[in-house]
N, C-alpha and C. Protein backbone atom coordinates (compact mmCIF):
# COMPACT_ATOMS: atom_id res chain seq x y z
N UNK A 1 208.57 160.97 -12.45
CA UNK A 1 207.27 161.47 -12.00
C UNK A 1 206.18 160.54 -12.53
N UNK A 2 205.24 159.71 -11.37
CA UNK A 2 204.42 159.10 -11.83
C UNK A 2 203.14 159.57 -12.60
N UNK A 3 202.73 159.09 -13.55
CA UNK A 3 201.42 159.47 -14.07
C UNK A 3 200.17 158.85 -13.52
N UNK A 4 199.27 159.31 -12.79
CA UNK A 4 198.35 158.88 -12.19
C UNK A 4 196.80 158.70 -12.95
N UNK A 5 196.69 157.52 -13.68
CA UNK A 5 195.27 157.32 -14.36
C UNK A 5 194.06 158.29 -13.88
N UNK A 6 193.21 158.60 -14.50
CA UNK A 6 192.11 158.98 -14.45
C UNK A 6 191.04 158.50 -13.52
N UNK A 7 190.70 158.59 -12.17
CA UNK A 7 189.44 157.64 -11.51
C UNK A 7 187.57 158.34 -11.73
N UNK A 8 187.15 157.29 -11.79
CA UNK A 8 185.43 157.89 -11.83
C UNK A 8 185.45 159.48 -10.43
N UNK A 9 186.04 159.35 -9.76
CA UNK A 9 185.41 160.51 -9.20
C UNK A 9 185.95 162.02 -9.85
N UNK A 10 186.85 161.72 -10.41
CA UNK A 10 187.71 162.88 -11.23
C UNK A 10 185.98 163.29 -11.93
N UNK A 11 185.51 162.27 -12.89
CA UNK A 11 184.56 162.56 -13.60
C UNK A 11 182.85 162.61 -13.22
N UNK A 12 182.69 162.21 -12.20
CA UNK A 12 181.62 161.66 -12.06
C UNK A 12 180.80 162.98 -11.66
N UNK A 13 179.54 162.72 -11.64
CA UNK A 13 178.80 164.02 -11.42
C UNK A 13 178.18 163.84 -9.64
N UNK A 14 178.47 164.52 -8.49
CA UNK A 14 178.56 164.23 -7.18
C UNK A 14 176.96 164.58 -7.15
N UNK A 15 176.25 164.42 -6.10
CA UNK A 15 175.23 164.15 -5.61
C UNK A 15 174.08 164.00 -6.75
N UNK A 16 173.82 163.52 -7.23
CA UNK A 16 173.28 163.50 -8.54
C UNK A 16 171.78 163.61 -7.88
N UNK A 17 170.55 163.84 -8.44
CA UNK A 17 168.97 163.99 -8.23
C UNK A 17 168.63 162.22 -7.84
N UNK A 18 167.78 161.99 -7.22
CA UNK A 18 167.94 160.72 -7.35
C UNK A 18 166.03 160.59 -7.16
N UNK A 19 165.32 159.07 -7.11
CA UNK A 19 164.05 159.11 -6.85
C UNK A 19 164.02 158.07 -5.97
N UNK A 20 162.49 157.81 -5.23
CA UNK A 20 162.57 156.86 -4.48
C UNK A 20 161.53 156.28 -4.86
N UNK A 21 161.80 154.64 -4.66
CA UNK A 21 160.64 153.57 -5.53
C UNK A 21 159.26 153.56 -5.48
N UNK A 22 158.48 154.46 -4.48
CA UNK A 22 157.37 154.58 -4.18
C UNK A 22 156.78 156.16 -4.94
N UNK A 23 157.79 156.88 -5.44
CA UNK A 23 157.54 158.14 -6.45
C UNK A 23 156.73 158.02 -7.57
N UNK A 24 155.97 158.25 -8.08
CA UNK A 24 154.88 158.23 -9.46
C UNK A 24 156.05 158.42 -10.63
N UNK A 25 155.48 157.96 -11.60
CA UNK A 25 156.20 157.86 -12.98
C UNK A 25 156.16 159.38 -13.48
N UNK A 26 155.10 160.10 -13.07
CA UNK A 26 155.09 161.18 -14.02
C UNK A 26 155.63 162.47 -13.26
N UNK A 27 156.74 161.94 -11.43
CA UNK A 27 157.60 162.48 -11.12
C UNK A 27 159.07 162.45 -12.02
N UNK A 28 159.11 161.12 -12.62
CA UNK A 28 160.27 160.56 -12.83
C UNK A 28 160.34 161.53 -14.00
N UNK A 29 159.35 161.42 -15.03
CA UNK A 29 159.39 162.08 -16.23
C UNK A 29 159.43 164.19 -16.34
N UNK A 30 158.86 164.09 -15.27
CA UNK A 30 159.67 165.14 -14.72
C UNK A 30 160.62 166.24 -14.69
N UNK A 31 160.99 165.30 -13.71
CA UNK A 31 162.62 165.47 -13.62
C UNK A 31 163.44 165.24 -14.74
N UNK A 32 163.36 164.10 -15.55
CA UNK A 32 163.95 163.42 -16.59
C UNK A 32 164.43 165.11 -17.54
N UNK A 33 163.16 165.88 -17.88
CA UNK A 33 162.92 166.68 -18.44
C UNK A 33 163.62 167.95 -17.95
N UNK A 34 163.02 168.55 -16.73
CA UNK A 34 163.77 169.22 -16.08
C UNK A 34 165.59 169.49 -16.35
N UNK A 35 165.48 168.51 -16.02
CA UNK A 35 167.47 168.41 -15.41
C UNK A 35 167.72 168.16 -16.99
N UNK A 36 167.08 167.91 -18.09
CA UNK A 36 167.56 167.06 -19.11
C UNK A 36 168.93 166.16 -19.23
N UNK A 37 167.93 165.04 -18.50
CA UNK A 37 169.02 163.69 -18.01
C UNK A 37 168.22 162.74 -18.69
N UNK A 38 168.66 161.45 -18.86
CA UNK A 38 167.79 160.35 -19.27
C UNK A 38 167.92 159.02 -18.83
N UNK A 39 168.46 159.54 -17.08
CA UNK A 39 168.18 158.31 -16.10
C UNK A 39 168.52 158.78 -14.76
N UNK A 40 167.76 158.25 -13.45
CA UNK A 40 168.36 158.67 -12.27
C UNK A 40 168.29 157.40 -11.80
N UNK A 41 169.13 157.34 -10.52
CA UNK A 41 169.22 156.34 -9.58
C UNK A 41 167.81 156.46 -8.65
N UNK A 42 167.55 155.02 -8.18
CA UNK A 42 166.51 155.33 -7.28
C UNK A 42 167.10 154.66 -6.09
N UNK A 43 166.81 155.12 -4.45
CA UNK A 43 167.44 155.04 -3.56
C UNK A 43 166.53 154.88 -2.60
N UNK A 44 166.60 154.08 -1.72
CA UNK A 44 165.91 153.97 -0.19
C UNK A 44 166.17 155.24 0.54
N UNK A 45 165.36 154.91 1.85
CA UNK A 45 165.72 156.08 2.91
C UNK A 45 166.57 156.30 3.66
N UNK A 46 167.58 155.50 3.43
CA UNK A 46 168.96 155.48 4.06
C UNK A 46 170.04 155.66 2.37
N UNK A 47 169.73 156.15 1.53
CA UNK A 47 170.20 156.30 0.41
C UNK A 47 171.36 155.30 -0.14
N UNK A 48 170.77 154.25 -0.24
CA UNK A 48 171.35 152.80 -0.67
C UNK A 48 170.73 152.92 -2.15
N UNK A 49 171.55 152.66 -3.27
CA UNK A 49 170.93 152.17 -4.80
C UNK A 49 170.13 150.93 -4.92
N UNK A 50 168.74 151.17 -4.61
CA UNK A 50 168.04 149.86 -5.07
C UNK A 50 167.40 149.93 -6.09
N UNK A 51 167.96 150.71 -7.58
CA UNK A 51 167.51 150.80 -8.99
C UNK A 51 167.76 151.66 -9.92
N UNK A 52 168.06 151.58 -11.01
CA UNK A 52 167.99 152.86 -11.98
C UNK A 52 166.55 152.71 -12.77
N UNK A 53 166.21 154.34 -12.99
CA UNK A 53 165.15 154.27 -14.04
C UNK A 53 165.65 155.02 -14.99
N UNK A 54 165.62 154.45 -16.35
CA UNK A 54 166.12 155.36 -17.48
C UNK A 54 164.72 155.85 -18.44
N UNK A 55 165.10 156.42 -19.50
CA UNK A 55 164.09 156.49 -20.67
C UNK A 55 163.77 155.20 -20.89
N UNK A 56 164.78 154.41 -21.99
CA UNK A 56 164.77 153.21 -21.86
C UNK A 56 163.53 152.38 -21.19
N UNK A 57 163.42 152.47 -20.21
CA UNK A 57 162.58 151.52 -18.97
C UNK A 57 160.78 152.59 -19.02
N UNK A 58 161.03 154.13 -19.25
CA UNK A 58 159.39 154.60 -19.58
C UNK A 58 159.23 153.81 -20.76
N UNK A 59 160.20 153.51 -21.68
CA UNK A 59 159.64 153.62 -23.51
C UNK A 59 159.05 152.18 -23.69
N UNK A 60 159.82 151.68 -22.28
CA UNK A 60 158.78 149.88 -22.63
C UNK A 60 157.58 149.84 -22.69
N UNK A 61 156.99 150.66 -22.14
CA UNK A 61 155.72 151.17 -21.30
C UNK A 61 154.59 150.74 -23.22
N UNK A 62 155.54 151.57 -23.69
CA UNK A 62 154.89 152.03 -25.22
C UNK A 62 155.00 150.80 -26.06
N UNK A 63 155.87 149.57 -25.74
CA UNK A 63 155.96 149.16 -26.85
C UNK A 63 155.23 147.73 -26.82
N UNK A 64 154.76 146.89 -27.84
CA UNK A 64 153.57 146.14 -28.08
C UNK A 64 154.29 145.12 -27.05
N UNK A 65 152.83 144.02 -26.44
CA UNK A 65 153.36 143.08 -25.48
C UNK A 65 153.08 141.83 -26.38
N UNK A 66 154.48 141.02 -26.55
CA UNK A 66 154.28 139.70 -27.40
C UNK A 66 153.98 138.86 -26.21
N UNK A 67 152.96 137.73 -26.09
CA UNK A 67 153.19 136.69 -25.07
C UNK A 67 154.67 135.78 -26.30
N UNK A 68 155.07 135.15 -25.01
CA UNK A 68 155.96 134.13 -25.19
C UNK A 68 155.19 132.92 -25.95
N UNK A 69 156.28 132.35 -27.45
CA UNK A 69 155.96 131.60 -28.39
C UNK A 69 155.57 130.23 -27.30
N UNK A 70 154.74 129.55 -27.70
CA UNK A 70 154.81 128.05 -26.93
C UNK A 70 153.66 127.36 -27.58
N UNK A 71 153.76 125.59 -27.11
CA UNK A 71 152.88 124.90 -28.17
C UNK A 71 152.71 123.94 -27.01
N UNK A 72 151.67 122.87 -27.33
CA UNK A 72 151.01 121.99 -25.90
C UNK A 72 151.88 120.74 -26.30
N UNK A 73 151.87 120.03 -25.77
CA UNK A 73 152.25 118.53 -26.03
C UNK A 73 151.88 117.91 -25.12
N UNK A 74 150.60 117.04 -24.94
CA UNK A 74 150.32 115.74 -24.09
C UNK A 74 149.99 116.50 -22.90
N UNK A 75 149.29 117.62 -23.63
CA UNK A 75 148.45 118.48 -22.21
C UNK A 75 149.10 119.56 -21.13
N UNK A 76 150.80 119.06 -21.86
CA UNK A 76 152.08 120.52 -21.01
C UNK A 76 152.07 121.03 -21.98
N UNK A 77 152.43 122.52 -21.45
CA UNK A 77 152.83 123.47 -22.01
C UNK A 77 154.20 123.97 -22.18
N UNK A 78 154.76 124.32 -23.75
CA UNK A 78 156.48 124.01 -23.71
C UNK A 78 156.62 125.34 -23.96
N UNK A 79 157.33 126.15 -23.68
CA UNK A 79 157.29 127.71 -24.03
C UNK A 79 158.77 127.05 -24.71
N UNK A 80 159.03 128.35 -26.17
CA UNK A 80 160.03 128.46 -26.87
C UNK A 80 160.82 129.97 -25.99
N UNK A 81 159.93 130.77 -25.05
CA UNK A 81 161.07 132.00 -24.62
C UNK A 81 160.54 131.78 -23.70
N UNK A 82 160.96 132.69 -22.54
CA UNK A 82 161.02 133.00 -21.03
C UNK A 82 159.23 133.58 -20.82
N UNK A 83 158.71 133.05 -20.34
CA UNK A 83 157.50 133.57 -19.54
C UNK A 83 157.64 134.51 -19.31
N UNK A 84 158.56 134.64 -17.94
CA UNK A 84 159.45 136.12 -17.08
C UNK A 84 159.52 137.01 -18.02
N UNK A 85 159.87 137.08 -18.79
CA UNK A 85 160.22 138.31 -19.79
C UNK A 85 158.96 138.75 -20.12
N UNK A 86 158.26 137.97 -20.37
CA UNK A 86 156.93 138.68 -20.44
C UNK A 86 156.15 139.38 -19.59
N UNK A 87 156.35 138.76 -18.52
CA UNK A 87 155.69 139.06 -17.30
C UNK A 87 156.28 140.39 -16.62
N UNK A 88 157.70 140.93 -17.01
CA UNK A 88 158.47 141.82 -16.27
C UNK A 88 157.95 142.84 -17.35
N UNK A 89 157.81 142.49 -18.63
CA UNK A 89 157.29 143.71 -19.49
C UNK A 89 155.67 143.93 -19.55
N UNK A 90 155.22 143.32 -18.86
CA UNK A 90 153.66 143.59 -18.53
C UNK A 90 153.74 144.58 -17.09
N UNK A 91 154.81 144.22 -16.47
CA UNK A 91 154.60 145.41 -15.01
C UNK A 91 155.27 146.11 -15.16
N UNK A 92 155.87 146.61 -16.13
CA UNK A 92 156.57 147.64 -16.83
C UNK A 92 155.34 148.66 -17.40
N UNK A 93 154.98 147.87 -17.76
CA UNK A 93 153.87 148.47 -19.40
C UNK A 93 152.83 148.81 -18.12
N UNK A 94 152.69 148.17 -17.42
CA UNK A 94 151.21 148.73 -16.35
C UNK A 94 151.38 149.35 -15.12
N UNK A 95 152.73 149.41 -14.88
CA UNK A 95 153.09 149.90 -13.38
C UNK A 95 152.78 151.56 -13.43
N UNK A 96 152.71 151.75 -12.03
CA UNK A 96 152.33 153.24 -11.98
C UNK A 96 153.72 154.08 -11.48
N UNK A 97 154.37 153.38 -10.25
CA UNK A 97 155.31 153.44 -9.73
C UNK A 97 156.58 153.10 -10.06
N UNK A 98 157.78 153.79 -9.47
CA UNK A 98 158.54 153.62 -9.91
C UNK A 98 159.55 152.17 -9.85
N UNK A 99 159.24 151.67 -8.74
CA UNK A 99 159.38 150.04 -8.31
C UNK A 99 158.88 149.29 -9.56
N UNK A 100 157.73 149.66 -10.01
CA UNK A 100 156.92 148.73 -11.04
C UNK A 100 157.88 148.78 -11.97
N UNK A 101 158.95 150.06 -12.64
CA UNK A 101 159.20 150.39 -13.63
C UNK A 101 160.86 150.05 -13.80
N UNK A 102 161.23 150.30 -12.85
CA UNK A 102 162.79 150.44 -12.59
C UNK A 102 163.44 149.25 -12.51
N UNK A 103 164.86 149.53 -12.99
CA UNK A 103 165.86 147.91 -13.40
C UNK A 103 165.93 147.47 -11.97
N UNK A 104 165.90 146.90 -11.55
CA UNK A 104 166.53 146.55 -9.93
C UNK A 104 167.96 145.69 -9.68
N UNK A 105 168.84 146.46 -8.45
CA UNK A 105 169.56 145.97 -7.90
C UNK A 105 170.76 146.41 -9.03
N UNK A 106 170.91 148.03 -9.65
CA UNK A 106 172.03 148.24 -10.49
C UNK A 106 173.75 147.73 -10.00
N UNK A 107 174.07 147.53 -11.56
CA UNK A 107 175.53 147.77 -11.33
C UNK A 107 175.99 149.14 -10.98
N UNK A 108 176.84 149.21 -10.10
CA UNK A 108 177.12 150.49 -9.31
C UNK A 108 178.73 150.22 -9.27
N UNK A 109 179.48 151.40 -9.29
CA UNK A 109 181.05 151.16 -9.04
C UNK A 109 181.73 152.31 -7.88
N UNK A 110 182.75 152.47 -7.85
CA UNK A 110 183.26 153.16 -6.70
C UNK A 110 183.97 154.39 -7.12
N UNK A 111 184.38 155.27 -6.49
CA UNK A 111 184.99 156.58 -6.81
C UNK A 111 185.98 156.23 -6.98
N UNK A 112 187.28 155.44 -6.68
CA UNK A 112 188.49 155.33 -7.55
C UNK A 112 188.89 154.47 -8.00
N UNK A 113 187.75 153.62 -8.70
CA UNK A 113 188.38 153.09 -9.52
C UNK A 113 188.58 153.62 -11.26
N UNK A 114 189.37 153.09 -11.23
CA UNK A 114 189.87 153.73 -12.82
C UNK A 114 188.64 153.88 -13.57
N UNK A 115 189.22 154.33 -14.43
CA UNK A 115 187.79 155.39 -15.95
C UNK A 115 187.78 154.48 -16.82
N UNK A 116 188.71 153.57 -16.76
CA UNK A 116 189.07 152.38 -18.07
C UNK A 116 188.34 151.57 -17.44
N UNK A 117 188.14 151.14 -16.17
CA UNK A 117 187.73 149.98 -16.21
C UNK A 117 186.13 150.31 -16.14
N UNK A 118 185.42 151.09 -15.44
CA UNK A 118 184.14 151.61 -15.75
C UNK A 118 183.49 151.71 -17.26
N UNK A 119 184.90 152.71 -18.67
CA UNK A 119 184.13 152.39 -19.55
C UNK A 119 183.95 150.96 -19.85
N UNK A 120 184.52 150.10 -19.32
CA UNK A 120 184.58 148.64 -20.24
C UNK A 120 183.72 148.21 -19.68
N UNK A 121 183.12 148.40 -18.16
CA UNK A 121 181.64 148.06 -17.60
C UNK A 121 180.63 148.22 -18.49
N UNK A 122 181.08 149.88 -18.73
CA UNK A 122 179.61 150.20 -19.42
C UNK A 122 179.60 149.57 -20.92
N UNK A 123 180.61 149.26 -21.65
CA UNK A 123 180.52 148.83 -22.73
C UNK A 123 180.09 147.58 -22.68
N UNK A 124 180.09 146.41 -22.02
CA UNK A 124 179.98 144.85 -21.62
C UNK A 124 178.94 144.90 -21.41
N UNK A 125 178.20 145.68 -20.37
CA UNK A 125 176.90 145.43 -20.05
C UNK A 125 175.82 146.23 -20.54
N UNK A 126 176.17 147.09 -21.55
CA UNK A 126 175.35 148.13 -22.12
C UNK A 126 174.34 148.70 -21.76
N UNK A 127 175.29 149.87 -20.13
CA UNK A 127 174.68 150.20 -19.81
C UNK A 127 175.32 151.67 -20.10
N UNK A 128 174.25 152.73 -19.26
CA UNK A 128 174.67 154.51 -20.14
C UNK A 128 174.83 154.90 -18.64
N UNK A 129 175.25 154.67 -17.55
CA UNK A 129 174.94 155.11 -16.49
C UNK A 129 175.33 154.14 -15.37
N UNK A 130 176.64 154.91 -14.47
CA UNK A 130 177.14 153.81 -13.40
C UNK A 130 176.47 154.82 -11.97
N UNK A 131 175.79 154.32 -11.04
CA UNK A 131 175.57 154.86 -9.66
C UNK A 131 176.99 154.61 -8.97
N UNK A 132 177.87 155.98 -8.28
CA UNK A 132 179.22 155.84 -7.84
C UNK A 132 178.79 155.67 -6.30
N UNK A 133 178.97 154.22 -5.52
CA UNK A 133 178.77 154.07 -4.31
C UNK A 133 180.03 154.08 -2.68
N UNK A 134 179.84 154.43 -1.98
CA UNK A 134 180.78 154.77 -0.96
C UNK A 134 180.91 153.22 -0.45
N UNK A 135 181.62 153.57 0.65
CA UNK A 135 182.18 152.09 1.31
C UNK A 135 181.41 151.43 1.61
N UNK A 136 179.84 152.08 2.33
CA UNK A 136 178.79 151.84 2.55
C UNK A 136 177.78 151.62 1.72
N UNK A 137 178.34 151.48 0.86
CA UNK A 137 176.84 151.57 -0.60
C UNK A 137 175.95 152.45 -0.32
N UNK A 138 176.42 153.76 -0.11
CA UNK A 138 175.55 154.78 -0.29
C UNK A 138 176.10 156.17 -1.25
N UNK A 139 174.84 156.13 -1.92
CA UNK A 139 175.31 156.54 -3.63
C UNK A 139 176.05 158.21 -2.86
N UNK A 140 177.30 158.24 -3.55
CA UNK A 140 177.61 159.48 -3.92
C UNK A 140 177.67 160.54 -5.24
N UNK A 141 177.59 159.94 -6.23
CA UNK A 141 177.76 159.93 -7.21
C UNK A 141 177.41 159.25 -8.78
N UNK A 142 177.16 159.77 -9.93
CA UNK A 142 177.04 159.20 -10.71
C UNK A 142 178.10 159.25 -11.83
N UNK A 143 178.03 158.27 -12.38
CA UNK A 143 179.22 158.68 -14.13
C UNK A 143 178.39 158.17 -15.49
N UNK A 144 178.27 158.58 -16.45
CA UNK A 144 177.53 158.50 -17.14
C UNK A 144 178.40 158.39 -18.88
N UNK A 145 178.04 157.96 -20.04
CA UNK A 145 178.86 157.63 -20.91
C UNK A 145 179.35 159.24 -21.44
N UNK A 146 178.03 160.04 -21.18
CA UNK A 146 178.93 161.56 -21.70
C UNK A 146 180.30 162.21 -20.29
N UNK A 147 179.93 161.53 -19.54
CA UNK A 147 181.21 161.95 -18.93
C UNK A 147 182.71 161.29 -18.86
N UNK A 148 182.16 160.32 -19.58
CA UNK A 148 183.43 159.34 -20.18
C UNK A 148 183.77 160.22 -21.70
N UNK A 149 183.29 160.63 -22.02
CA UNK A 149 183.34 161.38 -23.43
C UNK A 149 184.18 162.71 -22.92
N UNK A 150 183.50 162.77 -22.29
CA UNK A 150 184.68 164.63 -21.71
C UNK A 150 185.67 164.23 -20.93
N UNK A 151 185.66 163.18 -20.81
CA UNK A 151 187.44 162.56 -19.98
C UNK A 151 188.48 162.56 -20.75
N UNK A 152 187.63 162.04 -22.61
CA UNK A 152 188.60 161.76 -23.35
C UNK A 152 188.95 163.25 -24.34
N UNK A 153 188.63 164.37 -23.89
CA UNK A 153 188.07 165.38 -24.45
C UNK A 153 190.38 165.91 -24.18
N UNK A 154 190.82 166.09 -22.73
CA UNK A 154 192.08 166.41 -22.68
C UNK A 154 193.11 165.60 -23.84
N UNK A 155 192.77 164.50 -23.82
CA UNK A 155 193.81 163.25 -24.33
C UNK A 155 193.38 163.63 -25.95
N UNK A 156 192.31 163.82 -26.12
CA UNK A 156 192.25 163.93 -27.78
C UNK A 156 193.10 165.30 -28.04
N UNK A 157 192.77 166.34 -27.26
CA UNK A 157 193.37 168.02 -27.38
C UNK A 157 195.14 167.55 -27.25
N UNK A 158 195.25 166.85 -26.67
CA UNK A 158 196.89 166.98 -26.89
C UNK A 158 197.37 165.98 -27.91
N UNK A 159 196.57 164.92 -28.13
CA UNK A 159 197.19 164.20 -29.18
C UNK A 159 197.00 165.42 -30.93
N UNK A 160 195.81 166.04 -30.50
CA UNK A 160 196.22 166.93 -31.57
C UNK A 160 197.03 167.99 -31.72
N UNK A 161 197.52 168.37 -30.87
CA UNK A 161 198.35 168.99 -30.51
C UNK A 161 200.07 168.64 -30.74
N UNK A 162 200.21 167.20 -30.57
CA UNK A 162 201.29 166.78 -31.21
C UNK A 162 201.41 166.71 -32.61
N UNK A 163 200.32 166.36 -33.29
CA UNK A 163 200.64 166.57 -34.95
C UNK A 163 200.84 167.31 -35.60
């Protein structure tokens, strides 16, 4: 009798709340509150994932803006970090919307693929939150690191169970 691994849709939470990029921030926060979640997918009008917004992504909002280190030489300018980084945390820190605010273009995975290989997504890319997409890339689903936690919730109960 084969044993059949665990897939994200076993776990995943199905139609999850989702927002759309043109929604106000202080919808997002919201909801955030509401549902007590601390990220949704954001989706077009044909419900395609074009972003996650987490806590994470409000709390930048709050935190001080360094410009990027740099020094002149012979009238150029040599930056020691990324401009961009600065610049993405300035329309972070000032955006109203949720476009302004949100990661774009998430990693997203599929309903059967395995639970192992999702947590090792989320562990690699350190993220708390996979959008579960159909054949069509249209979100069905989400999985999230606490639902990787209650996956492992059977496997711990019987390994204690053997001792």
């Amino acid at each position: 009798m084969a044993v059949s691994l665990p897939v994200v849709k076993d776990f995943m939470t199905p139609n999850p709340i989702t927002i759309f990029p043109t929604d106000s921030l202080e919808t997002v926060i919201k909801l955030l509150e509401e549902h007590r979640i601390s990220g949704l997918p954001v989706v077009d009008g044909v419900n395609h994932v074009v972003g996650i917004i987490s806590e994470g992504d409000l709390l930048v909002r709050e935190s001080p803006m360094q410009p990027p280190l740099y020094m002149t030489l012979l009238g150029s300018v040599i930056y020691f970090e990324s401009p961009r980084q600065f610049h993405q945390h300035m329309q972070k820190a000032l955006g109203m919307l949720v476009q302004d605010v949100m990661t774009p273009q998430p990693i997203t995975t599929q309903p059967e693929t395995p639970l192992t290989t999702a947590a090792n997504l989320m562990l690699a890319k350190k993220i708390n939150r996979l959008p579960v997409v159909d054949d069509d890339q249209c979100l069905i689903g989400i999985i999230t690191r606490h639902d990787l936690v209650r996956a492992l919730k059977p496997a711990v109960s019987y390994e204690s169970m053997a001792d």
